[in-house]
PDB file of N, CA and C in Angstrom:
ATOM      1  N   UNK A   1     129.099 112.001  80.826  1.00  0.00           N
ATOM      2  CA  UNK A   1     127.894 111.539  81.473  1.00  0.00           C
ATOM      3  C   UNK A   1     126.760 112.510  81.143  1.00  0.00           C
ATOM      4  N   UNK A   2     125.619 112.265  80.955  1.00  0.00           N
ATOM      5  CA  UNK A   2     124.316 112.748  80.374  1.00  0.00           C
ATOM      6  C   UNK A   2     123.570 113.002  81.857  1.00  0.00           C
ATOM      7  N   UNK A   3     122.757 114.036  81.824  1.00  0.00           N
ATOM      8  CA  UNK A   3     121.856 114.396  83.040  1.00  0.00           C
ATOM      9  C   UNK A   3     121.131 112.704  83.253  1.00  0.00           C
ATOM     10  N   UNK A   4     120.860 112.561  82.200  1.00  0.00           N
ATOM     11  CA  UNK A   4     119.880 111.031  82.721  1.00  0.00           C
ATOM     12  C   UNK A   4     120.554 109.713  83.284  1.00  0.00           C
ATOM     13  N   UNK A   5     122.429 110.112  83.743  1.00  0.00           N
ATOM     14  CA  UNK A   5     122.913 109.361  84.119  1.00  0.00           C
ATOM     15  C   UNK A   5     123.103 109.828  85.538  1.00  0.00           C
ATOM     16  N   UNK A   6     122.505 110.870  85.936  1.00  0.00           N
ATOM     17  CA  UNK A   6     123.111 110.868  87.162  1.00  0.00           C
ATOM     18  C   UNK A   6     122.220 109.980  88.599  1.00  0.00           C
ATOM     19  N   UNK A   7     122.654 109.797  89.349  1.00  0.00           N
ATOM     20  CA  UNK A   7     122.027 108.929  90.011  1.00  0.00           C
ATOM     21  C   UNK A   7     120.812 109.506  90.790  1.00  0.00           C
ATOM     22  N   UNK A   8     120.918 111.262  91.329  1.00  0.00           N
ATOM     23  CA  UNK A   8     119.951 111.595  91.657  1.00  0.00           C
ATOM     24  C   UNK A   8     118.390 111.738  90.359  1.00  0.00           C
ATOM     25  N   UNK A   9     118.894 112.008  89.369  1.00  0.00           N
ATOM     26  CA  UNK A   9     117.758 111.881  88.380  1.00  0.00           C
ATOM     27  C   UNK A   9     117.414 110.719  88.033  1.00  0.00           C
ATOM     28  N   UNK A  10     117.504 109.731  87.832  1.00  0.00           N
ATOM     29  CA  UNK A  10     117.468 108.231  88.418  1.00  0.00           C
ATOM     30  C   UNK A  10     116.755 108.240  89.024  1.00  0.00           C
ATOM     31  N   UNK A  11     117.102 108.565  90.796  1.00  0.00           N
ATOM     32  CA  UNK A  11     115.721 108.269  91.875  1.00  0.00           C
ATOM     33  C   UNK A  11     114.494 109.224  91.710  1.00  0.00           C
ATOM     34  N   UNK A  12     114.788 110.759  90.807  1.00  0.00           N
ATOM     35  CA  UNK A  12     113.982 111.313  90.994  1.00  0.00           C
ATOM     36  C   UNK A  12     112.728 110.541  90.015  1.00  0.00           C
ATOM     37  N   UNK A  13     113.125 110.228  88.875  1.00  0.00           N
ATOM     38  CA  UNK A  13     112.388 109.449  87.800  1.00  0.00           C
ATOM     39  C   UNK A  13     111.350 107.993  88.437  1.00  0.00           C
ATOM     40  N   UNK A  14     112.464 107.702  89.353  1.00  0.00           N
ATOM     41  CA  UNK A  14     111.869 106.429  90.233  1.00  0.00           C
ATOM     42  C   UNK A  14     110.562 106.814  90.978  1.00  0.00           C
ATOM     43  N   UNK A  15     111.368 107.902  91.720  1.00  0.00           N
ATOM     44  CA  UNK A  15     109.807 108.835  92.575  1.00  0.00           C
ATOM     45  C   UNK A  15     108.713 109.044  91.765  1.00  0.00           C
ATOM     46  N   UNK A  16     108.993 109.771  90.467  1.00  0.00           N
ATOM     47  CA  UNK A  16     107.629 110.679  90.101  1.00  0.00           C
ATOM     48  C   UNK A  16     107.021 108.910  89.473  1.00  0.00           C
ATOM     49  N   UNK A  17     107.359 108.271  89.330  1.00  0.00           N
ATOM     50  CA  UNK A  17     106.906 106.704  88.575  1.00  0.00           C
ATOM     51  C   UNK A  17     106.231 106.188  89.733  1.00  0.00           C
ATOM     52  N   UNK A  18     106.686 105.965  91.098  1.00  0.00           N
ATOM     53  CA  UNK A  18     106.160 105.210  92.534  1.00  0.00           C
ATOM     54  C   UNK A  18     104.847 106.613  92.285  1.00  0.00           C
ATOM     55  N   UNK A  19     105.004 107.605  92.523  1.00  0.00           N
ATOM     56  CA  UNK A  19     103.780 108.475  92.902  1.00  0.00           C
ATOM     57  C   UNK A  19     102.677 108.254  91.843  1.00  0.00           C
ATOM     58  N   UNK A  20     102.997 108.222  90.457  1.00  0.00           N
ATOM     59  CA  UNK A  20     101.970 107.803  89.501  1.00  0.00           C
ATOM     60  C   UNK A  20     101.276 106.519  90.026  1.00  0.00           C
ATOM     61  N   UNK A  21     101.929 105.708  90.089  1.00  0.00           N
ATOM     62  CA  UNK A  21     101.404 103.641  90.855  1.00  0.00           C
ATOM     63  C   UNK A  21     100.787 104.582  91.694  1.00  0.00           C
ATOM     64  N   UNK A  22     101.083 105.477  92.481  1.00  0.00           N
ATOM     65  CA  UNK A  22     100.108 104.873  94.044  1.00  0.00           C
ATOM     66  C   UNK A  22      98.495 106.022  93.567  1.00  0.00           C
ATOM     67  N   UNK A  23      98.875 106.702  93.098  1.00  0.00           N
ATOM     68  CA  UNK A  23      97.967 107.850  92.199  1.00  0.00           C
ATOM     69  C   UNK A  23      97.042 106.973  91.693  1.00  0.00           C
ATOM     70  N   UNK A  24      97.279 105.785  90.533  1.00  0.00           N
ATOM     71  CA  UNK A  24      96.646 105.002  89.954  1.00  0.00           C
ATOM     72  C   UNK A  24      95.765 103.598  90.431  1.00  0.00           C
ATOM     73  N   UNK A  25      96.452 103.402  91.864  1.00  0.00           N
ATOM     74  CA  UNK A  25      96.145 102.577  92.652  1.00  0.00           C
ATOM     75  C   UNK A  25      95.348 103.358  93.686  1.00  0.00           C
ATOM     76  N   UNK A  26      94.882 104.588  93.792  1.00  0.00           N
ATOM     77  CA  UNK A  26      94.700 105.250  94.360  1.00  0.00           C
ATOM     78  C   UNK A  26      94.506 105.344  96.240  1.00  0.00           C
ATOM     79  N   UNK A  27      95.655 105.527  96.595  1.00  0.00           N
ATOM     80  CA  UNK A  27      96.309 105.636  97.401  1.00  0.00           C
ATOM     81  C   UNK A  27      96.578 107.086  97.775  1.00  0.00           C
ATOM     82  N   UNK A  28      96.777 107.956  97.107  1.00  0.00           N
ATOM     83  CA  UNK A  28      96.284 109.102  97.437  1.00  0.00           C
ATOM     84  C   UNK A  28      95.919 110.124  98.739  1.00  0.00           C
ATOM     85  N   UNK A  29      96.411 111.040  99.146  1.00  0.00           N
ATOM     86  CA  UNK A  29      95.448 111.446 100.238  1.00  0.00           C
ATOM     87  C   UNK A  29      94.880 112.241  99.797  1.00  0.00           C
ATOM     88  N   UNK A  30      93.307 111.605  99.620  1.00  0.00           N
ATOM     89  CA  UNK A  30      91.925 112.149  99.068  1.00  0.00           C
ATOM     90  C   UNK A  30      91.792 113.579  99.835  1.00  0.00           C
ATOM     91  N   UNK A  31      92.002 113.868 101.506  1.00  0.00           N
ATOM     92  CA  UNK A  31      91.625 114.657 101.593  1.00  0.00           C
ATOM     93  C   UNK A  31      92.537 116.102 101.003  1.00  0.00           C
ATOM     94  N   UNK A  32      93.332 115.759 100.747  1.00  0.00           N
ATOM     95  CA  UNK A  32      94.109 117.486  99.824  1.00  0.00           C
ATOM     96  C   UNK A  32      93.830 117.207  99.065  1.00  0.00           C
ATOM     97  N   UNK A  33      93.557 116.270  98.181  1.00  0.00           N
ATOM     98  CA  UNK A  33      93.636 116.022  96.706  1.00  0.00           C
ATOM     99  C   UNK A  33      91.863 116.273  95.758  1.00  0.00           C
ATOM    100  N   UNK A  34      91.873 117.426  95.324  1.00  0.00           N
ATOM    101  CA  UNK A  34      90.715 116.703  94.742  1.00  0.00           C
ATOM    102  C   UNK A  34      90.562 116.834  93.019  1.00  0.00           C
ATOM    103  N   UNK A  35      91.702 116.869  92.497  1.00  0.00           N
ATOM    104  CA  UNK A  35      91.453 115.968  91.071  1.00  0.00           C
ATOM    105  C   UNK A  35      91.624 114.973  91.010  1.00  0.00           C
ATOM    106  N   UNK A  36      91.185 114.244  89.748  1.00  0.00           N
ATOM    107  CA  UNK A  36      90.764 113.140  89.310  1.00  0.00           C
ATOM    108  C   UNK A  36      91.976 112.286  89.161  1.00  0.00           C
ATOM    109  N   UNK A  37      91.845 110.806  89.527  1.00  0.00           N
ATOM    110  CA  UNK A  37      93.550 110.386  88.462  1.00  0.00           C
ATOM    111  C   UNK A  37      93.400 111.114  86.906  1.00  0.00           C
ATOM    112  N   UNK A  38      92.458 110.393  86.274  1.00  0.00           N
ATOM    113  CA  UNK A  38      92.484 111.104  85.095  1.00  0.00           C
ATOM    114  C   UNK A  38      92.955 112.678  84.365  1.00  0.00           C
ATOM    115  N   UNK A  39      92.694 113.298  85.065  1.00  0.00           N
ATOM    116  CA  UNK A  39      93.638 114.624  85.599  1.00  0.00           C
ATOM    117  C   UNK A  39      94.823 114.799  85.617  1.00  0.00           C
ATOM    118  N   UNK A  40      95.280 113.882  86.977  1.00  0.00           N
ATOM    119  CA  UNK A  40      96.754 113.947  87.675  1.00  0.00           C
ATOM    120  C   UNK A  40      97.527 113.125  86.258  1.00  0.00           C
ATOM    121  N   UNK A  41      96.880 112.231  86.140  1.00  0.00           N
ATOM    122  CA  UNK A  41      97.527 111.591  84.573  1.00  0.00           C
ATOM    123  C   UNK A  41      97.692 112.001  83.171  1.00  0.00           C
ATOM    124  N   UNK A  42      96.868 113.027  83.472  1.00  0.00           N
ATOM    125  CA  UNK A  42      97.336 114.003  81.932  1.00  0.00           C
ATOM    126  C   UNK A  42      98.169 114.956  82.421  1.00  0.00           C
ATOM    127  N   UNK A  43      98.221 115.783  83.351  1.00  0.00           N
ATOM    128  CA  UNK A  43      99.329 116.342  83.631  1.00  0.00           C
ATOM    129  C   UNK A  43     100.928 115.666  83.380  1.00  0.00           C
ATOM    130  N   UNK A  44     100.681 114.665  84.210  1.00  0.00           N
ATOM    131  CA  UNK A  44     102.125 113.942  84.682  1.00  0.00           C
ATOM    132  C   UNK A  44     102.477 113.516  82.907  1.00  0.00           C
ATOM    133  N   UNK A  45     101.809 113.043  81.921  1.00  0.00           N
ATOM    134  CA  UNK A  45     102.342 112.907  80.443  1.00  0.00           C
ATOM    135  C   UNK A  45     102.986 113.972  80.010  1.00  0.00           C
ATOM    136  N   UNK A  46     102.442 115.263  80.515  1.00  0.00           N
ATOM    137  CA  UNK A  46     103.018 116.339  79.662  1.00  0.00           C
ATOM    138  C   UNK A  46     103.964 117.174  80.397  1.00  0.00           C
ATOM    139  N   UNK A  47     104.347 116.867  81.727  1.00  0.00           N
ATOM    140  CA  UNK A  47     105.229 117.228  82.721  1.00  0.00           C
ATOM    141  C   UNK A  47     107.018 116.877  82.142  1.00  0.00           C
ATOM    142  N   UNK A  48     107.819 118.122  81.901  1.00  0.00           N
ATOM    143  CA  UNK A  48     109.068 118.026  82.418  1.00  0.00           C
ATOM    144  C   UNK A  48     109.587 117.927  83.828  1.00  0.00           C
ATOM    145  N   UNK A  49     110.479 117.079  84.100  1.00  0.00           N
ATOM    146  CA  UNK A  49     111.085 117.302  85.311  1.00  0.00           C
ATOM    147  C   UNK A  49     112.371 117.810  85.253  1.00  0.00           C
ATOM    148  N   UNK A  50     112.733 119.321  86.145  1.00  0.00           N
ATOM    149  CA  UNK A  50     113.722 119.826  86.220  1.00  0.00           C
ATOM    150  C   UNK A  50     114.289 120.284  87.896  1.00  0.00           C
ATOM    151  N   UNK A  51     115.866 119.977  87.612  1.00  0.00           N
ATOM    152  CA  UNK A  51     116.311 119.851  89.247  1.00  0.00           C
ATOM    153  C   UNK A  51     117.105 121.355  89.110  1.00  0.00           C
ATOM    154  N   UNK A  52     116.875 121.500  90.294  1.00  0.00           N
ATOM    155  CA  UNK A  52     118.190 122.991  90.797  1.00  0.00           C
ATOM    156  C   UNK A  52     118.718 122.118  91.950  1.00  0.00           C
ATOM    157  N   UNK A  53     119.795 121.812  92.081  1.00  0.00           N
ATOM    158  CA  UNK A  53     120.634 121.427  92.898  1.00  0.00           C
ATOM    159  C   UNK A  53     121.560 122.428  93.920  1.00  0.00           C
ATOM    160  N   UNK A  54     121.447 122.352  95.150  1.00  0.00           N
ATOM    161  CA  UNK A  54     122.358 123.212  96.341  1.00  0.00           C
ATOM    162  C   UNK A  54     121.400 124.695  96.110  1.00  0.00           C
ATOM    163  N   UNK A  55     120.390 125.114  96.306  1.00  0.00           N
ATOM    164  CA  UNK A  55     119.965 126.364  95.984  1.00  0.00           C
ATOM    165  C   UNK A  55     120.402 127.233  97.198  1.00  0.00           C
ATOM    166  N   UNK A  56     120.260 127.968  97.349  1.00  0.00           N
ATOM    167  CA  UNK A  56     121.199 128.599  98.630  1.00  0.00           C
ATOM    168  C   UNK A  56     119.942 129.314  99.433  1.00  0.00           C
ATOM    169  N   UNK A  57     118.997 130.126  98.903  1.00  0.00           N
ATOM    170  CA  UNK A  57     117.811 131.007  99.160  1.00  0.00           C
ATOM    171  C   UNK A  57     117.088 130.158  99.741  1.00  0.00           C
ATOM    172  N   UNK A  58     115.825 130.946 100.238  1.00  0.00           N
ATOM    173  CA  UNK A  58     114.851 130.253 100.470  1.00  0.00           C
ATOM    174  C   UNK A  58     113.790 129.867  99.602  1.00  0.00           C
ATOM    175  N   UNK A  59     112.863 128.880  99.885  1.00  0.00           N
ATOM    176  CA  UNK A  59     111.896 128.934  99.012  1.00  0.00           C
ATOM    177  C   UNK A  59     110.949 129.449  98.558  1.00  0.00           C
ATOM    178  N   UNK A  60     110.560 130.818  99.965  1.00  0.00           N
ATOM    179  CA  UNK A  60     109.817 132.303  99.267  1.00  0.00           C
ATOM    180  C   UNK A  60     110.808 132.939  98.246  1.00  0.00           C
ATOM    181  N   UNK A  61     112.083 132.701  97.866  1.00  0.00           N
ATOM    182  CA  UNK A  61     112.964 134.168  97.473  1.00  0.00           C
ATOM    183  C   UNK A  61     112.731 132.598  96.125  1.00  0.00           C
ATOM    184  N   UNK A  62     112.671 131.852  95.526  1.00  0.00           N
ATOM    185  CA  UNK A  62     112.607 130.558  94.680  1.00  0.00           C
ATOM    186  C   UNK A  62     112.079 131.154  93.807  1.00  0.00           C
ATOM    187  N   UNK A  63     112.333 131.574  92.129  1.00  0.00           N
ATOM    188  CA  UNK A  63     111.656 132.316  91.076  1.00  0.00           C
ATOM    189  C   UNK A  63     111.361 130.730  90.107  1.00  0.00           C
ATOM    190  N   UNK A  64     110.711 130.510  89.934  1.00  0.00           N
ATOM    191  CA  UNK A  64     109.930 129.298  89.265  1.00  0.00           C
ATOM    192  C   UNK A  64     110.272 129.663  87.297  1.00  0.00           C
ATOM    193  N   UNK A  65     110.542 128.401  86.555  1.00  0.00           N
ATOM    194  CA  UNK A  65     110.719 128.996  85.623  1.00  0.00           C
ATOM    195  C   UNK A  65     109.437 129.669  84.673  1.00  0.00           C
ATOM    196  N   UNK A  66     108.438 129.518  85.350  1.00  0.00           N
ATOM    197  CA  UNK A  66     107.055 129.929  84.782  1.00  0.00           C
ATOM    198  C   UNK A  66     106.783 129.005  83.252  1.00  0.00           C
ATOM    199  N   UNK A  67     107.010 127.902  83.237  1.00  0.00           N
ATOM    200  CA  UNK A  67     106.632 126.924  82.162  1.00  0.00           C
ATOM    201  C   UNK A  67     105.791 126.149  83.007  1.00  0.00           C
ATOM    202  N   UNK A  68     104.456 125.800  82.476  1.00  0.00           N
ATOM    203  CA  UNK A  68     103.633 125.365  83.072  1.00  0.00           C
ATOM    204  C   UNK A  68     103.776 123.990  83.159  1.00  0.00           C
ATOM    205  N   UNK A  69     104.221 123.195  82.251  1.00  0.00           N
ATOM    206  CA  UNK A  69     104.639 122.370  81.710  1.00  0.00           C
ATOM    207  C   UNK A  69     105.994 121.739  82.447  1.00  0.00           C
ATOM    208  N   UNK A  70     106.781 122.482  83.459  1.00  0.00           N
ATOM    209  CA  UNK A  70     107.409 121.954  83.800  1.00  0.00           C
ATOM    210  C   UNK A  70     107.302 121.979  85.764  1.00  0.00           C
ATOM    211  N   UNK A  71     108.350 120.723  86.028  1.00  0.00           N
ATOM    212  CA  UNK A  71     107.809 120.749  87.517  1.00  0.00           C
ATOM    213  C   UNK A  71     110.042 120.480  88.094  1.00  0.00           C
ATOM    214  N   UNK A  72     109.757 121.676  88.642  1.00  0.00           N
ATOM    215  CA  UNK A  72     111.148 121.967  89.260  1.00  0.00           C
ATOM    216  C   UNK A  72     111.366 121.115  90.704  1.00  0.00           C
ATOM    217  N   UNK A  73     112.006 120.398  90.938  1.00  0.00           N
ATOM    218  CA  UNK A  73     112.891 119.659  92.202  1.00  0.00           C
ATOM    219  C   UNK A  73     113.664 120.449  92.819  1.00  0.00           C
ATOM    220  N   UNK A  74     114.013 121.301  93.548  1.00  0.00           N
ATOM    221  CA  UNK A  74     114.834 122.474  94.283  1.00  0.00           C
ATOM    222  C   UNK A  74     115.314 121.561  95.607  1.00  0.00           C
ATOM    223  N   UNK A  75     116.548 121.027  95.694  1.00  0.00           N
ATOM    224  CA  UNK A  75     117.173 120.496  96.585  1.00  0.00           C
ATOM    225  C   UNK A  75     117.837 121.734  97.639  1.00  0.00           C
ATOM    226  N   UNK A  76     117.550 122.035  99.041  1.00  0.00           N
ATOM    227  CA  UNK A  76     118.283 122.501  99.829  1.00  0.00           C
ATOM    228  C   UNK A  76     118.797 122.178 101.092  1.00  0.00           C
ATOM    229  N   UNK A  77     119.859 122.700 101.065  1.00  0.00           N
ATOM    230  CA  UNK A  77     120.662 122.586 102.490  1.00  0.00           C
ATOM    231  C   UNK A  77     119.791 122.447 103.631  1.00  0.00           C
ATOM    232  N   UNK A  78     119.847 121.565 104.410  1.00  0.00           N
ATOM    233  CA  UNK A  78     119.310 121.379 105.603  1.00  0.00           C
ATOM    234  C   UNK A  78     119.197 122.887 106.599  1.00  0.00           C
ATOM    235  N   UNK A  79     118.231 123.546 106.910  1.00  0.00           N
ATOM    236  CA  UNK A  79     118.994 124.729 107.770  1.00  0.00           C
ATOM    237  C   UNK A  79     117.000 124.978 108.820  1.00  0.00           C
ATOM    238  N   UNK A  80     117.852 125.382 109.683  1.00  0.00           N
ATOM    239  CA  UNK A  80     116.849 126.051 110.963  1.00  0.00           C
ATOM    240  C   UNK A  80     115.170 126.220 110.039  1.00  0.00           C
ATOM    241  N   UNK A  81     113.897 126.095 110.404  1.00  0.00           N
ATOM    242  CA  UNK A  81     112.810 126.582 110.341  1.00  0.00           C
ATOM    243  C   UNK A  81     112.567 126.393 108.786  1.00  0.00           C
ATOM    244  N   UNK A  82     113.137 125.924 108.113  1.00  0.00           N
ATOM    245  CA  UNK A  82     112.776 125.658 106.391  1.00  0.00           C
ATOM    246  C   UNK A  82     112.876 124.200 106.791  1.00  0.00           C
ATOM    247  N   UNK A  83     111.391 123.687 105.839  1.00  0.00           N
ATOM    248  CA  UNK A  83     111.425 122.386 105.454  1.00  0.00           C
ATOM    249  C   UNK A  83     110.591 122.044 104.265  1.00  0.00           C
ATOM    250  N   UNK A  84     110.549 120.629 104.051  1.00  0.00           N
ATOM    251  CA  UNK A  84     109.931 119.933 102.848  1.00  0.00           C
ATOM    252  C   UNK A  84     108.697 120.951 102.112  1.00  0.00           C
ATOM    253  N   UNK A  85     108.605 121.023 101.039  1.00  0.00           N
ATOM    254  CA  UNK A  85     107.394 121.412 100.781  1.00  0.00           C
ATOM    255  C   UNK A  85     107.404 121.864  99.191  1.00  0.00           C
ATOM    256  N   UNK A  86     105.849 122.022  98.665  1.00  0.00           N
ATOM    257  CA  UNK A  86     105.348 121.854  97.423  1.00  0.00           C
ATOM    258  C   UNK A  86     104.733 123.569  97.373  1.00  0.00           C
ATOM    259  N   UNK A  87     105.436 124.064  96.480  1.00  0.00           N
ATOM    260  CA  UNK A  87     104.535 125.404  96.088  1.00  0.00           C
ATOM    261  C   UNK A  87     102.997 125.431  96.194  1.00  0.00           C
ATOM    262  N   UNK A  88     102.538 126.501  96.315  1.00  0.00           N
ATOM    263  CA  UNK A  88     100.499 126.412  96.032  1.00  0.00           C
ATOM    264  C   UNK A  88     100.069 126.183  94.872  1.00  0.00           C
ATOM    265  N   UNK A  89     101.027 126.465  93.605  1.00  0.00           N
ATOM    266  CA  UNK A  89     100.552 125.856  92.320  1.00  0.00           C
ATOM    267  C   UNK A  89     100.772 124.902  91.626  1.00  0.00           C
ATOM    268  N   UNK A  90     101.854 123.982  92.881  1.00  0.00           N
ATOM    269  CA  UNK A  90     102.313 122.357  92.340  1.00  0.00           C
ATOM    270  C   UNK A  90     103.648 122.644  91.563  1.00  0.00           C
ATOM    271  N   UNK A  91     104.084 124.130  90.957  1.00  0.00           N
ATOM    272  CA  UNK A  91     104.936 124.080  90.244  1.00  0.00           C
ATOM    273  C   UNK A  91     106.471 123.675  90.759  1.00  0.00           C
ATOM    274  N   UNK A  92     106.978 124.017  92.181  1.00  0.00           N
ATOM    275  CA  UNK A  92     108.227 123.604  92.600  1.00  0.00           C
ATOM    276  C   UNK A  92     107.876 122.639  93.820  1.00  0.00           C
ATOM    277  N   UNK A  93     109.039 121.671  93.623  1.00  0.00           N
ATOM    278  CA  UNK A  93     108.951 121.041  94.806  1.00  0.00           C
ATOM    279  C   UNK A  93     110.172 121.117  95.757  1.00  0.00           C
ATOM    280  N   UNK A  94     110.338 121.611  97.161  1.00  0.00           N
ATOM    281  CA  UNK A  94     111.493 122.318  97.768  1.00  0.00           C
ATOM    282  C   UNK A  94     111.872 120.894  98.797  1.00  0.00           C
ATOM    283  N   UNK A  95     112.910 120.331  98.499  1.00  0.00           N
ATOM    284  CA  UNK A  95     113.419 119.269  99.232  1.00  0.00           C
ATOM    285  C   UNK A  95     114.322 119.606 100.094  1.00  0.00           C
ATOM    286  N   UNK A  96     114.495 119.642 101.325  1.00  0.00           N
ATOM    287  CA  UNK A  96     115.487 120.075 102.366  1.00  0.00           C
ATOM    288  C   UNK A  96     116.401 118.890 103.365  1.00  0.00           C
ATOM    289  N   UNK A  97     117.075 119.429 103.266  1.00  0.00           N
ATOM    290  CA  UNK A  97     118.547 117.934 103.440  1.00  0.00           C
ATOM    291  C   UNK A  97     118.075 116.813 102.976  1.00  0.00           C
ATOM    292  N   UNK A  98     118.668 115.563 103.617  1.00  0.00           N
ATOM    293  CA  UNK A  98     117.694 114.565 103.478  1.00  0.00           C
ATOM    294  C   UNK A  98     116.586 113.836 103.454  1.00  0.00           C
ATOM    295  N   UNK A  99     115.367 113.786 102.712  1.00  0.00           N
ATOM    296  CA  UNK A  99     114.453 113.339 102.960  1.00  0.00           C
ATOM    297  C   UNK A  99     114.088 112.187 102.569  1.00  0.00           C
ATOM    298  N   UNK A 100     113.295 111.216 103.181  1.00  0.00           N
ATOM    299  CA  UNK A 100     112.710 110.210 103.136  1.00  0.00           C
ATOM    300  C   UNK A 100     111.758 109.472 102.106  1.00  0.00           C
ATOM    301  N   UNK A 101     112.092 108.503 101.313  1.00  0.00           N
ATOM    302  CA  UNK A 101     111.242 108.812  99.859  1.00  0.00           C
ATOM    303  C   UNK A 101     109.692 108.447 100.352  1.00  0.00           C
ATOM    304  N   UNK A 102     109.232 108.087 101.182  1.00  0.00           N
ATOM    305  CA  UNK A 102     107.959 108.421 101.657  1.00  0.00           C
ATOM    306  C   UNK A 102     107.332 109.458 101.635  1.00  0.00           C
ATOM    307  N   UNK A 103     108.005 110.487 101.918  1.00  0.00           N
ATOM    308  CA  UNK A 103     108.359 112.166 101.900  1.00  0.00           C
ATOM    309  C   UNK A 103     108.432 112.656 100.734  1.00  0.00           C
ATOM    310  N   UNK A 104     108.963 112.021 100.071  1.00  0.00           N
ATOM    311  CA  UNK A 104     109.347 112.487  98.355  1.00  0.00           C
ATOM    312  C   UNK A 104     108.102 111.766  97.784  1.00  0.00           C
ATOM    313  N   UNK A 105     107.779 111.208  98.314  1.00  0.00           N
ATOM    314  CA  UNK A 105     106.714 110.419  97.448  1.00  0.00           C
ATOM    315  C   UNK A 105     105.253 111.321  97.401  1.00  0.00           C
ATOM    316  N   UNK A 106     105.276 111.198  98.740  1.00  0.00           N
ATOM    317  CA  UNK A 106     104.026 112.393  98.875  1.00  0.00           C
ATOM    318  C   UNK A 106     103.956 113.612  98.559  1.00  0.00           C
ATOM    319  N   UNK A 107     105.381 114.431  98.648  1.00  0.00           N
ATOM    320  CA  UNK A 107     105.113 115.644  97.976  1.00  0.00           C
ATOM    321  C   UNK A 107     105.079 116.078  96.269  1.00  0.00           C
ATOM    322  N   UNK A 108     105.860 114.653  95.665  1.00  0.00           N
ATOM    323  CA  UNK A 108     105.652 114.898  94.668  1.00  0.00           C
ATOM    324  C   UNK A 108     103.838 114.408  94.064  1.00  0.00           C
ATOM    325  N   UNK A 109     103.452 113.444  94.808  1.00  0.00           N
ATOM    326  CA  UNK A 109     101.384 113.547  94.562  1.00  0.00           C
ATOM    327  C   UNK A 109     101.133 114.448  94.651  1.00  0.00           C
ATOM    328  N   UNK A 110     101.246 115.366  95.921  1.00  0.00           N
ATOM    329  CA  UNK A 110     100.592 116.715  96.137  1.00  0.00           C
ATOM    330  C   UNK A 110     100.511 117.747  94.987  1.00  0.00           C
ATOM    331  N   UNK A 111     102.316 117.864  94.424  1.00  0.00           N
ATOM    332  CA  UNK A 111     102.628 118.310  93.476  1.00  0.00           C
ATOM    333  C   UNK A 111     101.784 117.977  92.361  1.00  0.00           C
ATOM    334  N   UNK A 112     101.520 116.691  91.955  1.00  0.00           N
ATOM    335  CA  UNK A 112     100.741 116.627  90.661  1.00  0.00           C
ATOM    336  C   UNK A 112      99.402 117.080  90.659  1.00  0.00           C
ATOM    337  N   UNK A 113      99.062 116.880  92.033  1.00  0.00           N
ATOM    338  CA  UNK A 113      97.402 117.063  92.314  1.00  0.00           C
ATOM    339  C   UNK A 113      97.374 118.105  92.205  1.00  0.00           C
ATOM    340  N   UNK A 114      98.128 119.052  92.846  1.00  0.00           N
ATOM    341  CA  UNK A 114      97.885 120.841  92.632  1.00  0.00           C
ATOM    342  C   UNK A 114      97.898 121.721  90.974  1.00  0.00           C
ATOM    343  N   UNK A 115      99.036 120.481  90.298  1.00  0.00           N
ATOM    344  CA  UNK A 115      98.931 120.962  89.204  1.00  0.00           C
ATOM    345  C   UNK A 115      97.605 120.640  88.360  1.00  0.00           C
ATOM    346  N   UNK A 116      97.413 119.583  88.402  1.00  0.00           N
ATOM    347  CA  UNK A 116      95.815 119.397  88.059  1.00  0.00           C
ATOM    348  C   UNK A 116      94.528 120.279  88.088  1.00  0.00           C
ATOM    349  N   UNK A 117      94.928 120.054  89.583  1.00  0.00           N
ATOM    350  CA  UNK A 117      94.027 121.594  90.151  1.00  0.00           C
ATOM    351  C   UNK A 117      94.037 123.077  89.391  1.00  0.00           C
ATOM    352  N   UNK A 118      95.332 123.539  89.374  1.00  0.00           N
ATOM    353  CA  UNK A 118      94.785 124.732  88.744  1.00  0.00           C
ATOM    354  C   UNK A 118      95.314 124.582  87.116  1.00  0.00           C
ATOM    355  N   UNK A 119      95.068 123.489  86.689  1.00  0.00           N
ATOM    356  CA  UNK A 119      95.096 123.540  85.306  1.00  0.00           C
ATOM    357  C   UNK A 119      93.027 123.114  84.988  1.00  0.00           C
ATOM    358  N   UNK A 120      92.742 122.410  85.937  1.00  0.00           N
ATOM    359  CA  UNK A 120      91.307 122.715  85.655  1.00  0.00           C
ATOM    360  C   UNK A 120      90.392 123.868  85.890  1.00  0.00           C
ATOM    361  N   UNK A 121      91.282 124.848  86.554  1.00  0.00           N
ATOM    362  CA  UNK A 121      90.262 126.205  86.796  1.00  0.00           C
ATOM    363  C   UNK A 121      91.025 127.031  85.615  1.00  0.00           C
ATOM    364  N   UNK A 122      92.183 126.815  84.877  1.00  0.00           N
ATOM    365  CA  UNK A 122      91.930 127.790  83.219  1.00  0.00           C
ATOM    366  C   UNK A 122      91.531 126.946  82.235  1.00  0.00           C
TER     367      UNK A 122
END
């Protein structure tokens, strides 16, 4: 079986595709967001998506692979006072137990929007 068979990369592919539609349909929440689709859409062309599965740490102790170019999925264990959330530079996105693809949906926009963001200030 090939990474692109597994079923979680599957939905993740599904997600970052629903977040582009609603990006493009703009749906968006304008108020965090302030690049352009045009922006968020050149990013997302040149975006890898890469998963860490069961990470054990937290998502301050989370070392990013520093490819700008790529956007990490970090799945973790459900646990006390850690939850959902998108790095400040869009680069990881930290998923905690189960979440809701409403949830996934939005953090991965945020995610693109941030990357946008500071790919227009270099």
């Amino acid at each position: 079986m090939t990474p692109l068979d597994s079923r979680r990369t599957r939905l993740l592919c599904s997600m970052v595709f629903l977040a582009f539609c609603s990006l493009a349909l703009g749906e968006s929440d304008r108020s965090e967001c302030t690049a352009t689709g045009n922006e968020i859409a050149s990013v997302m062309e040149k975006t890898k998506v890469g998963v860490v599965t069961d990470y054990v740490g937290s998502p301050l102790e989370y070392t990013s692979d520093g490819d700008p170019d790529t956007l990490e999925i970090v799945f973790l264990p459900k646990r006390k006072g850690v939850s959902s959330s998108v790095s400040d530079d869009g680069q990881v996105i930290f998923l905690v137990g189960k979440v809701k693809d409403a949830e996934q949906q939005r953090l991965i926009t945020m995610a693109f929007c941030r990357r946008a963001v500071a790919r227009r200030a270099t």
